[in-house]
N, C-alpha and C. Protein backbone atom coordinates (compact mmCIF):
# COMPACT_ATOMS: atom_id res chain seq x y z
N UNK A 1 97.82 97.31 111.32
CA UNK A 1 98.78 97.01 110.26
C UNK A 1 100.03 97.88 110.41
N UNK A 2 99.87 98.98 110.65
CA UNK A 2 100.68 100.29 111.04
C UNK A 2 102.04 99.66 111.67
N UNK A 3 101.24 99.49 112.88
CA UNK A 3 102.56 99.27 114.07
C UNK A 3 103.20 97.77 113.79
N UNK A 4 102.67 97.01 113.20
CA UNK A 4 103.63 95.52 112.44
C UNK A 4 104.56 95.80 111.32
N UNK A 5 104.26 96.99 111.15
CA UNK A 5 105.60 97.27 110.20
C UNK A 5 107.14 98.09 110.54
N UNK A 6 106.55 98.81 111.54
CA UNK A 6 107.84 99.10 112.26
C UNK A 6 108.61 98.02 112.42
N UNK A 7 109.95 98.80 112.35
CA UNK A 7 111.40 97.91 112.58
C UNK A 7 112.04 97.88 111.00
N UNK A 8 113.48 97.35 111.43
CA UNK A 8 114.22 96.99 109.77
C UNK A 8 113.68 96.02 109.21
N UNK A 9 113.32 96.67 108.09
CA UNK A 9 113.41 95.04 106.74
C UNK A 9 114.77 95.11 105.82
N UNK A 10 114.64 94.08 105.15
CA UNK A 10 115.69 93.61 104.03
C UNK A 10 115.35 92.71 102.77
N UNK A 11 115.49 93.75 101.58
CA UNK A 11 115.17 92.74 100.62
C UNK A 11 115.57 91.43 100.52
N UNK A 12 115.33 90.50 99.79
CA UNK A 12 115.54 89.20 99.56
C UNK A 12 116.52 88.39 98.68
N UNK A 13 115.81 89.54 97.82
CA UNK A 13 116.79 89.46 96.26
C UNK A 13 118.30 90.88 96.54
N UNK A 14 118.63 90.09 95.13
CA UNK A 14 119.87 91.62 94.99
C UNK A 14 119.39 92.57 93.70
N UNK A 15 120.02 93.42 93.78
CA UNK A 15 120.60 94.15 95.47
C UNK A 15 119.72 94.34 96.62
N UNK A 16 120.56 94.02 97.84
CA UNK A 16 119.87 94.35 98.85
C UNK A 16 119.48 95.68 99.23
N UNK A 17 117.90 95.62 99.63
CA UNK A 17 117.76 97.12 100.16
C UNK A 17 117.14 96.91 101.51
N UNK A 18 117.40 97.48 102.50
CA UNK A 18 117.11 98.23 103.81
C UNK A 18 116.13 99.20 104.21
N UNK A 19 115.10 99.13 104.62
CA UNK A 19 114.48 99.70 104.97
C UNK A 19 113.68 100.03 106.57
N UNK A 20 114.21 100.88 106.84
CA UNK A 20 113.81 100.95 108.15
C UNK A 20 112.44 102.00 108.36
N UNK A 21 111.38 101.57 109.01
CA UNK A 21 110.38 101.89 109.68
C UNK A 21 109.92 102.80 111.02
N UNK A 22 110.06 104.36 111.04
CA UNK A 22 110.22 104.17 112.65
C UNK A 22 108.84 104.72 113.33
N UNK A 23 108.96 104.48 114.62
CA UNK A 23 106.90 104.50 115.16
C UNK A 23 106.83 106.28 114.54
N UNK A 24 107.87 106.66 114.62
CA UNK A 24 107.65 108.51 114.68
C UNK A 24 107.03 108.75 113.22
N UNK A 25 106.91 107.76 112.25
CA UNK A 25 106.22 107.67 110.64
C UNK A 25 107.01 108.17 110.24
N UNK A 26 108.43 108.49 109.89
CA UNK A 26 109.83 108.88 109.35
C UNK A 26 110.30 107.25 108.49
N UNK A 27 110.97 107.40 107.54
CA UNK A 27 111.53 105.96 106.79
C UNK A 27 113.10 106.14 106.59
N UNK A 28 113.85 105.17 106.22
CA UNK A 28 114.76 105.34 105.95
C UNK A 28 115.30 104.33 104.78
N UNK A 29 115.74 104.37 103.67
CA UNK A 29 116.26 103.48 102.89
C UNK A 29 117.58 103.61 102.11
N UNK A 30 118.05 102.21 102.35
CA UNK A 30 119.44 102.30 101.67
C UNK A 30 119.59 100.88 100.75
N UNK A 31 120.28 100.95 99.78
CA UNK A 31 120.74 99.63 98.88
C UNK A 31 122.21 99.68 99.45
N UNK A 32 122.46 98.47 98.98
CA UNK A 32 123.81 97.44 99.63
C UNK A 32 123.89 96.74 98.57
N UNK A 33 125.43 96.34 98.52
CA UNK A 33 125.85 95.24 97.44
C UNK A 33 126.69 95.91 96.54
N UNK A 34 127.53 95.52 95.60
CA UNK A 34 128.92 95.65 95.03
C UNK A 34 127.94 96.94 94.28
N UNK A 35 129.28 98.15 93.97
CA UNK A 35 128.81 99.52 93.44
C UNK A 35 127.42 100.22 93.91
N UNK A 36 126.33 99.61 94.28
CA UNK A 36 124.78 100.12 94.93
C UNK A 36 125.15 100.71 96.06
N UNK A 37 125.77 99.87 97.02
CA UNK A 37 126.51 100.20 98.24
C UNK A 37 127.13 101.20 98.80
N UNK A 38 127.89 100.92 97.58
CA UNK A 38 128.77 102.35 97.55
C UNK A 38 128.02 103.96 97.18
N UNK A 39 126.92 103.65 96.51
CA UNK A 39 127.17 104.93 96.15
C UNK A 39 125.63 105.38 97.05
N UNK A 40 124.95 104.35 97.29
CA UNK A 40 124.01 104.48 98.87
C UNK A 40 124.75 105.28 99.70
N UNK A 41 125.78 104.81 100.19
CA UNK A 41 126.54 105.13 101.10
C UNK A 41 126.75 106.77 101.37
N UNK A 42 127.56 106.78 99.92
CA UNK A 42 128.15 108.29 99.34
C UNK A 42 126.91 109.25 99.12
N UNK A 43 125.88 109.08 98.95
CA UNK A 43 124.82 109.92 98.92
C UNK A 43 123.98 109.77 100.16
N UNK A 44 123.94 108.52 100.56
CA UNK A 44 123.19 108.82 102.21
C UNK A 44 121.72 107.91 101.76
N UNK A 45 121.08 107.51 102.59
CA UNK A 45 119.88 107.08 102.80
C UNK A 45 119.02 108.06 102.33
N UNK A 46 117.86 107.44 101.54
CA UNK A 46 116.51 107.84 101.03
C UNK A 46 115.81 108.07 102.15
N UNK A 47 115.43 109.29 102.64
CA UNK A 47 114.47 109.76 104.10
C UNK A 47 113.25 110.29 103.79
N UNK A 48 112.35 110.19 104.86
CA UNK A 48 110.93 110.58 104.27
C UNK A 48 109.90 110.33 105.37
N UNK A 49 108.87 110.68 104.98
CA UNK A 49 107.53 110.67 105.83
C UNK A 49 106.92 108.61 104.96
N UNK A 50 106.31 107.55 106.20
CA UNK A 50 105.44 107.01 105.85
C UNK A 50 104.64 106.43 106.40
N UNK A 51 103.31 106.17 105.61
CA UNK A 51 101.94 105.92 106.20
C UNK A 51 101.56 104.47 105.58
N UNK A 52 100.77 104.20 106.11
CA UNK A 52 100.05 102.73 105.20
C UNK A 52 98.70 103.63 105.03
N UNK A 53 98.06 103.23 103.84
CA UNK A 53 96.80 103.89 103.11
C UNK A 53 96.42 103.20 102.33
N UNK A 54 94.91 102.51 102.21
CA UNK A 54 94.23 101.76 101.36
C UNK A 54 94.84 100.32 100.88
N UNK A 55 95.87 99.61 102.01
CA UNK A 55 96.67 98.39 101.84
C UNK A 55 97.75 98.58 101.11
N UNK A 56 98.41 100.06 101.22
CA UNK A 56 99.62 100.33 100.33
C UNK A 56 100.53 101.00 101.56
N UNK A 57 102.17 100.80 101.35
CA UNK A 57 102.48 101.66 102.19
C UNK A 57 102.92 102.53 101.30
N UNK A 58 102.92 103.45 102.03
CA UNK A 58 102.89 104.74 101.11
C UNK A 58 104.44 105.48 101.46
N UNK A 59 105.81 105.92 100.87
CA UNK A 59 106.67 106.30 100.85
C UNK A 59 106.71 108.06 100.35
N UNK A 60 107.13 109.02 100.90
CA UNK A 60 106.93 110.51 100.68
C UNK A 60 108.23 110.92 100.69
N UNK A 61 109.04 111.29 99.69
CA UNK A 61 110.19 112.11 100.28
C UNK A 61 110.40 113.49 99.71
N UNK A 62 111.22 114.64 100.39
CA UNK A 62 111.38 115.84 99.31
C UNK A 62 112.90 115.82 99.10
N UNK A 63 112.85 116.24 97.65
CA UNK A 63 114.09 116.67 96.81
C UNK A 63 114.98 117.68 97.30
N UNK A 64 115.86 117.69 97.11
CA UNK A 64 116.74 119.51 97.16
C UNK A 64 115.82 120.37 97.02
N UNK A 65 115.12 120.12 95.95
CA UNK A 65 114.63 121.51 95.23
C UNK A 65 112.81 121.66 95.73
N UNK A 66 112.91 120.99 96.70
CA UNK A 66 111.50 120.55 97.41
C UNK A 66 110.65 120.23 96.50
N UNK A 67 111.40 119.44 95.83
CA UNK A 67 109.70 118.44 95.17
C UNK A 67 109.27 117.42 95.86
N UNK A 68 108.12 117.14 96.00
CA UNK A 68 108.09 115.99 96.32
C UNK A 68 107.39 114.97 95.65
N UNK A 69 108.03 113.83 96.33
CA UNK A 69 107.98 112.49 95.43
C UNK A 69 107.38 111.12 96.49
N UNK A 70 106.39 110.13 96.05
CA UNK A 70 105.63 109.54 96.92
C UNK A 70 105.14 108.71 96.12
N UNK A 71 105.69 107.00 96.70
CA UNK A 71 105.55 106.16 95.53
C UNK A 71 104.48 105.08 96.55
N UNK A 72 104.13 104.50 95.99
CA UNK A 72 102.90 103.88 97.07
C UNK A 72 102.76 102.16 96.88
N UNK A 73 103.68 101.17 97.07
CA UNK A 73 103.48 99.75 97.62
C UNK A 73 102.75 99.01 98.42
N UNK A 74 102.18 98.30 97.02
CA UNK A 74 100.75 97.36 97.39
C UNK A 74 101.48 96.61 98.51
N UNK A 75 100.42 96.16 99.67
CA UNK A 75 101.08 95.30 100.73
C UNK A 75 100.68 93.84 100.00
N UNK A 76 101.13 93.00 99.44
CA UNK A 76 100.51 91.88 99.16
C UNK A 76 100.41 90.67 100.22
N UNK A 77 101.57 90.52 101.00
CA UNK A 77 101.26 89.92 101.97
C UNK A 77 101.82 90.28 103.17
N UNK A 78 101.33 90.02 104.38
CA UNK A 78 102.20 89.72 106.01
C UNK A 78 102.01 89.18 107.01
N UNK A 79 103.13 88.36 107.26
CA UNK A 79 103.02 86.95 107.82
C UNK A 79 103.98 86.84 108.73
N UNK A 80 104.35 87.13 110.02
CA UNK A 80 105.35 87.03 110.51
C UNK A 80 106.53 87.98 110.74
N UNK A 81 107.78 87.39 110.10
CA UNK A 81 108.64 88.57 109.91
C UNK A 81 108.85 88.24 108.08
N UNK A 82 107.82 88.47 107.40
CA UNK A 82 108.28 88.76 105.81
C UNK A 82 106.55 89.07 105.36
N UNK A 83 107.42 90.20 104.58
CA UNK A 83 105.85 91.24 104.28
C UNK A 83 105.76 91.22 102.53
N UNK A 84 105.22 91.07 101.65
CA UNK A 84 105.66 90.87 100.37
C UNK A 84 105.24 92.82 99.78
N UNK A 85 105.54 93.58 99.30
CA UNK A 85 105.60 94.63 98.94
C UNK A 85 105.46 95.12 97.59
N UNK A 86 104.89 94.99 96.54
CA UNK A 86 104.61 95.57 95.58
C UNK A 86 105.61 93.87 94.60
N UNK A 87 104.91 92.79 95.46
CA UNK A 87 105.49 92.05 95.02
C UNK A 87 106.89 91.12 94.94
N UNK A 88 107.48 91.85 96.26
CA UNK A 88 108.83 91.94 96.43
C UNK A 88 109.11 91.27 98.11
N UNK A 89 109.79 90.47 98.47
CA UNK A 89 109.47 89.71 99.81
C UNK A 89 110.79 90.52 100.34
N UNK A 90 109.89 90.82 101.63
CA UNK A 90 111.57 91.50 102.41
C UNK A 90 111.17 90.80 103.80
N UNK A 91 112.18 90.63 104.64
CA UNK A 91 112.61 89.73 105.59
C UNK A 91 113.23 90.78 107.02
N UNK A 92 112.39 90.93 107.93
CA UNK A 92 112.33 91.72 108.96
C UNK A 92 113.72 91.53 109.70
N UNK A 93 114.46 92.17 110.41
CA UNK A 93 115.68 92.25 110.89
C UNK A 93 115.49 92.26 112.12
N UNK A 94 116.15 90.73 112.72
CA UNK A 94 115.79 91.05 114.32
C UNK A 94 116.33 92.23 114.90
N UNK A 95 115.82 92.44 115.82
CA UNK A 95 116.37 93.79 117.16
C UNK A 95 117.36 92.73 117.60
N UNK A 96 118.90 93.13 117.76
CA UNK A 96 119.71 93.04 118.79
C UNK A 96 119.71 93.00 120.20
């Protein structure tokens, strides 16, 4: 299940969010779309450690102030290139 999730996804709905996967278990996330975009941008991508665990993927990141924070998305489905996520369908981004 692990290694089918590597690569970019993209939400479906708006705002769009981005999420990239990489084999090294590092994440990356950003929102897109009028004002989200922008201020994604201006603050930088959401970074972090992630795992899949018990059919959830599991998201870890630390704060400034080293807290950390780790939110955990049911996999509901995956089929191809679209994985449904805590209910939420995101749509895999071909490689160039």
């Amino acid at each position: 299940m692990r290694s089918r999730l590597v690569g970019q996804w993209k939400t479906e709905a708006t705002p769009e969010r981005t999420l990239d996967l990489f084999e090294d278990g590092t994440y990356s996330l950003r929102l897109s779309g009028k004002g989200l975009g922008f201020v994604s941008e201006l603050l930088g991508p959401e970074k972090g450690l992630w795992k899949v665990e018990k059919g959830k993927l599991v998201l870890t990141r630390r704060d400034d102030d080293g807290g950390e924070h780790t939110v955990a998305w049911p996999i509901n489905e995956q089929k191809g290139d679209v994985v449904v996520l805590a209910q939420e369908r995101w749509k895999r981004v071909p490689r160039p």
